[in-house]
N, C-alpha and C. Protein backbone atom coordinates (compact mmCIF):
# COMPACT_ATOMS: atom_id res chain seq x y z
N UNK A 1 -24.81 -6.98 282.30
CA UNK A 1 -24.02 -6.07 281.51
C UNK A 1 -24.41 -4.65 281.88
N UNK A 2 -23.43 -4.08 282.05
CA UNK A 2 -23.57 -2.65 282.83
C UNK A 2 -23.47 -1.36 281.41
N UNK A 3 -24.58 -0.69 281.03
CA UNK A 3 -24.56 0.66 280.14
C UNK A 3 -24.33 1.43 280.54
N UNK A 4 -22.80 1.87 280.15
CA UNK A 4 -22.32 3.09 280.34
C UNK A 4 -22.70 4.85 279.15
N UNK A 5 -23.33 5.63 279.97
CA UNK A 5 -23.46 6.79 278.88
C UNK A 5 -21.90 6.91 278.29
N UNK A 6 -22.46 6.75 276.90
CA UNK A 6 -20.97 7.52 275.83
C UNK A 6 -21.28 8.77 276.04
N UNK A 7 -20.06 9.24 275.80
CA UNK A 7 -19.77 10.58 276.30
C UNK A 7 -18.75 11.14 275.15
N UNK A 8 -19.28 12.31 274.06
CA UNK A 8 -18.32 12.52 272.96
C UNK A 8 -16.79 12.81 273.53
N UNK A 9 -16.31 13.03 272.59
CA UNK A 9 -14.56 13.41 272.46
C UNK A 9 -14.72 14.95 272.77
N UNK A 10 -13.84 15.34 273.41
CA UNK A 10 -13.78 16.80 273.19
C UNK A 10 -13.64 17.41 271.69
N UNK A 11 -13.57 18.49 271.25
CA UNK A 11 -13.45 18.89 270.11
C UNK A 11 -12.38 19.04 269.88
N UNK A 12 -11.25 19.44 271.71
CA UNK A 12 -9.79 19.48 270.87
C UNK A 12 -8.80 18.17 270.71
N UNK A 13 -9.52 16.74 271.15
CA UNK A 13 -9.11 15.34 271.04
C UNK A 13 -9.55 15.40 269.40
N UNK A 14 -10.60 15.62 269.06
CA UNK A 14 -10.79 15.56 267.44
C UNK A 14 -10.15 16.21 266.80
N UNK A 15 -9.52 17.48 266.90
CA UNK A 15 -9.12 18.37 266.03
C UNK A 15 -7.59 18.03 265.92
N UNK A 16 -6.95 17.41 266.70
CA UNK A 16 -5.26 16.58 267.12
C UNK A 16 -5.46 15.52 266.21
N UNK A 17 -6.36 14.94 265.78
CA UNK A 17 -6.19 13.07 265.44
C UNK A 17 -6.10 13.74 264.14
N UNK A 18 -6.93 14.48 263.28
CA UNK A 18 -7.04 15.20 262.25
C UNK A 18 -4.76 15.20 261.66
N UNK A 19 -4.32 16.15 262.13
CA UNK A 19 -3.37 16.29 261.43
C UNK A 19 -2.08 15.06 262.07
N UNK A 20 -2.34 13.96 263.18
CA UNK A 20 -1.56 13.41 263.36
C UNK A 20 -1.45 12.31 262.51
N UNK A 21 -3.02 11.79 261.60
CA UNK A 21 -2.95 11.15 261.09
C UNK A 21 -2.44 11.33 259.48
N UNK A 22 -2.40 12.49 259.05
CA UNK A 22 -1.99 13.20 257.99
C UNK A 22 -0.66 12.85 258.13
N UNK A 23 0.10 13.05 258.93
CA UNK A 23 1.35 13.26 259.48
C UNK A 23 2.09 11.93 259.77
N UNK A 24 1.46 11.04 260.48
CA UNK A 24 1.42 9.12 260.15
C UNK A 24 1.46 8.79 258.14
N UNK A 25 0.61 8.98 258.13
CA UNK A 25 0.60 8.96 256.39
C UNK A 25 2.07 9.55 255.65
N UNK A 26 2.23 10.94 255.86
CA UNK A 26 3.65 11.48 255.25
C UNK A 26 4.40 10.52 255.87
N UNK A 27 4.55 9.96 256.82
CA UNK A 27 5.70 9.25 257.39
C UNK A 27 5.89 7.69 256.42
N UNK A 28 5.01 7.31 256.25
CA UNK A 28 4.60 6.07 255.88
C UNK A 28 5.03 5.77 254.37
N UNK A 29 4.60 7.56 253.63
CA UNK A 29 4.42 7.32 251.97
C UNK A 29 5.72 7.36 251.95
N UNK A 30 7.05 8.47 252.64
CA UNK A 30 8.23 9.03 252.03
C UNK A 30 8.98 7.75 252.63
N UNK A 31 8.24 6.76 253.69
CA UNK A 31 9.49 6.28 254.31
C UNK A 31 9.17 4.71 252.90
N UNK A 32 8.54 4.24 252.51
CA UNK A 32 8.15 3.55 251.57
C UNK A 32 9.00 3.71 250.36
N UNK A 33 8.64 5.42 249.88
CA UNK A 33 9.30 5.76 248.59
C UNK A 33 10.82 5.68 249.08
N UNK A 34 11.18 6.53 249.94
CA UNK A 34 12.92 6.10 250.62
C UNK A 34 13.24 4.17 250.54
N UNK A 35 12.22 3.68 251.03
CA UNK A 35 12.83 2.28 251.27
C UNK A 35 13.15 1.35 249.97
N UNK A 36 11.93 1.72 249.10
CA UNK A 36 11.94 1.09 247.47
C UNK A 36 13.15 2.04 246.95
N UNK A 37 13.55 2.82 247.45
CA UNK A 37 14.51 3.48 246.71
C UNK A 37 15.92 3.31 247.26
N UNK A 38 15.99 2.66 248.16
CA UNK A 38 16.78 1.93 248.42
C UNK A 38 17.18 0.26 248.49
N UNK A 39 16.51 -0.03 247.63
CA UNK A 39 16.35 -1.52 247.38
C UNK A 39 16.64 -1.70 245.78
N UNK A 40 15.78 -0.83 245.00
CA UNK A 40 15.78 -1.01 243.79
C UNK A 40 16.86 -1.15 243.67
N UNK A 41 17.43 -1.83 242.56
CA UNK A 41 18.46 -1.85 241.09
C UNK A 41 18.32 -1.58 239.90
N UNK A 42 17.41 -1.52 238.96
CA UNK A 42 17.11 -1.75 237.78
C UNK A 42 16.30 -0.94 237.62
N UNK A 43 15.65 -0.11 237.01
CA UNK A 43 16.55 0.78 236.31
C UNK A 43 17.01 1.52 237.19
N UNK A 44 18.44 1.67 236.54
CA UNK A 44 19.25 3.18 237.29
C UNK A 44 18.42 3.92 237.85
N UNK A 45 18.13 5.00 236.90
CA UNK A 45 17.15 5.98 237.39
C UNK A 45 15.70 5.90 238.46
N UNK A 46 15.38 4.16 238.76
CA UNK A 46 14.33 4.26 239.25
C UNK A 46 14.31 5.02 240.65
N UNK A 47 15.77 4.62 241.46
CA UNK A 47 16.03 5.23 242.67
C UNK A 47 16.35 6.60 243.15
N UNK A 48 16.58 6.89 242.08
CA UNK A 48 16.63 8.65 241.83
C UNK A 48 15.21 9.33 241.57
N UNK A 49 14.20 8.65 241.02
CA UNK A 49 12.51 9.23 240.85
C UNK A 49 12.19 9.32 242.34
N UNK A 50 12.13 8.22 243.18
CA UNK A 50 11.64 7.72 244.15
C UNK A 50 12.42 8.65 245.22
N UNK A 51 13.51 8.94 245.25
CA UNK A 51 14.15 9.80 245.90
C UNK A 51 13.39 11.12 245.43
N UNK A 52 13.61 11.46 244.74
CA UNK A 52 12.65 13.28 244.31
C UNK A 52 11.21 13.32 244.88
N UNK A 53 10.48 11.74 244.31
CA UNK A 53 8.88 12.00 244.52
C UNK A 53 9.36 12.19 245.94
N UNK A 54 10.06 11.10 247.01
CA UNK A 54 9.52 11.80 248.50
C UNK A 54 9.95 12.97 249.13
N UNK A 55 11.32 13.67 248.28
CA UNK A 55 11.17 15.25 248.32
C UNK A 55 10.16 16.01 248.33
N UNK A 56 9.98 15.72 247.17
CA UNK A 56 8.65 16.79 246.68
C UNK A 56 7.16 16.64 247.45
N UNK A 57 7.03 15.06 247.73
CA UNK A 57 5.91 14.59 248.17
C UNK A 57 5.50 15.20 250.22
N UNK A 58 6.69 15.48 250.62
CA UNK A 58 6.51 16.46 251.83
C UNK A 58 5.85 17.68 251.79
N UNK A 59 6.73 19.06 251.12
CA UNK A 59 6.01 20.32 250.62
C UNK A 59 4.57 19.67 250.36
N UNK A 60 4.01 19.48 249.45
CA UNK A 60 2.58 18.92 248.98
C UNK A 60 1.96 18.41 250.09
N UNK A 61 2.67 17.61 251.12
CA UNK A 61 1.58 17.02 251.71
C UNK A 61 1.16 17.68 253.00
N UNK A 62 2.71 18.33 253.27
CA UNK A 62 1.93 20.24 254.33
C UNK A 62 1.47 20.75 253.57
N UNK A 63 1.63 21.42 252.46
CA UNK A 63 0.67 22.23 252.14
C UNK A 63 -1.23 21.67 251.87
N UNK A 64 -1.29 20.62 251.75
CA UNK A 64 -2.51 19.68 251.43
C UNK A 64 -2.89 19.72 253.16
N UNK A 65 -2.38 19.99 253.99
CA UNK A 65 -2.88 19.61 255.45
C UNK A 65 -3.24 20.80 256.03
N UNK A 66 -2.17 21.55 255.36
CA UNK A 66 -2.65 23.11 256.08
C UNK A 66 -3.60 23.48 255.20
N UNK A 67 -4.38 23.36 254.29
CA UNK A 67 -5.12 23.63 253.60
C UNK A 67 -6.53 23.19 253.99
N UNK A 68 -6.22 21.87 253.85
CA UNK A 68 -7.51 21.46 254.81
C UNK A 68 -7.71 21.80 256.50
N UNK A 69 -6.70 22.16 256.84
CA UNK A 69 -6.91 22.50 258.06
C UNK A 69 -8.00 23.96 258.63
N UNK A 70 -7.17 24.66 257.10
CA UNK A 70 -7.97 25.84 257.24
C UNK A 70 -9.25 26.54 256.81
N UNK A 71 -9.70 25.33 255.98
CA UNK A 71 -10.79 25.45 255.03
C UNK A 71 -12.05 24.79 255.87
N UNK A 72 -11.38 23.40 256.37
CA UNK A 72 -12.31 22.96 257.65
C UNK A 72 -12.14 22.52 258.84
């Protein structure tokens, strides 16, 4: 078995995974809240919440990324 020296990540391979995975996540939560909100029936209104939260849940989740982005 042959040991290869690890060799870190660059800092700007780390600093990319940081907001792509943020960005995987927004994709994931609104496309979820979109999909249950397009499935539901019952109650009326449930598909109309679920529609707003993943409105709203974008703004919030740039601003939550750029925030952390800039803080650390």
């Amino acid at each position: 078995m042959v040991d290869l020296p690890s060799q870190p990540l660059p800092a700007s391979s780390n600093s990319i995974r940081f907001p792509v995975a943020w960005l995987l996540g927004l994709v994931l939560v609104d496309g979820s809240f979109l999909w249950a909100a397009e499935r539901i029936s019952q109650p009326s209104w449930g598909s109309a919440v679920l529609l707003i939260a993943a409105v709203i849940n974008v703004p919030l989740f740039l601003g939550a990324l750029l925030l952390l982005r800039a803080k650390f």
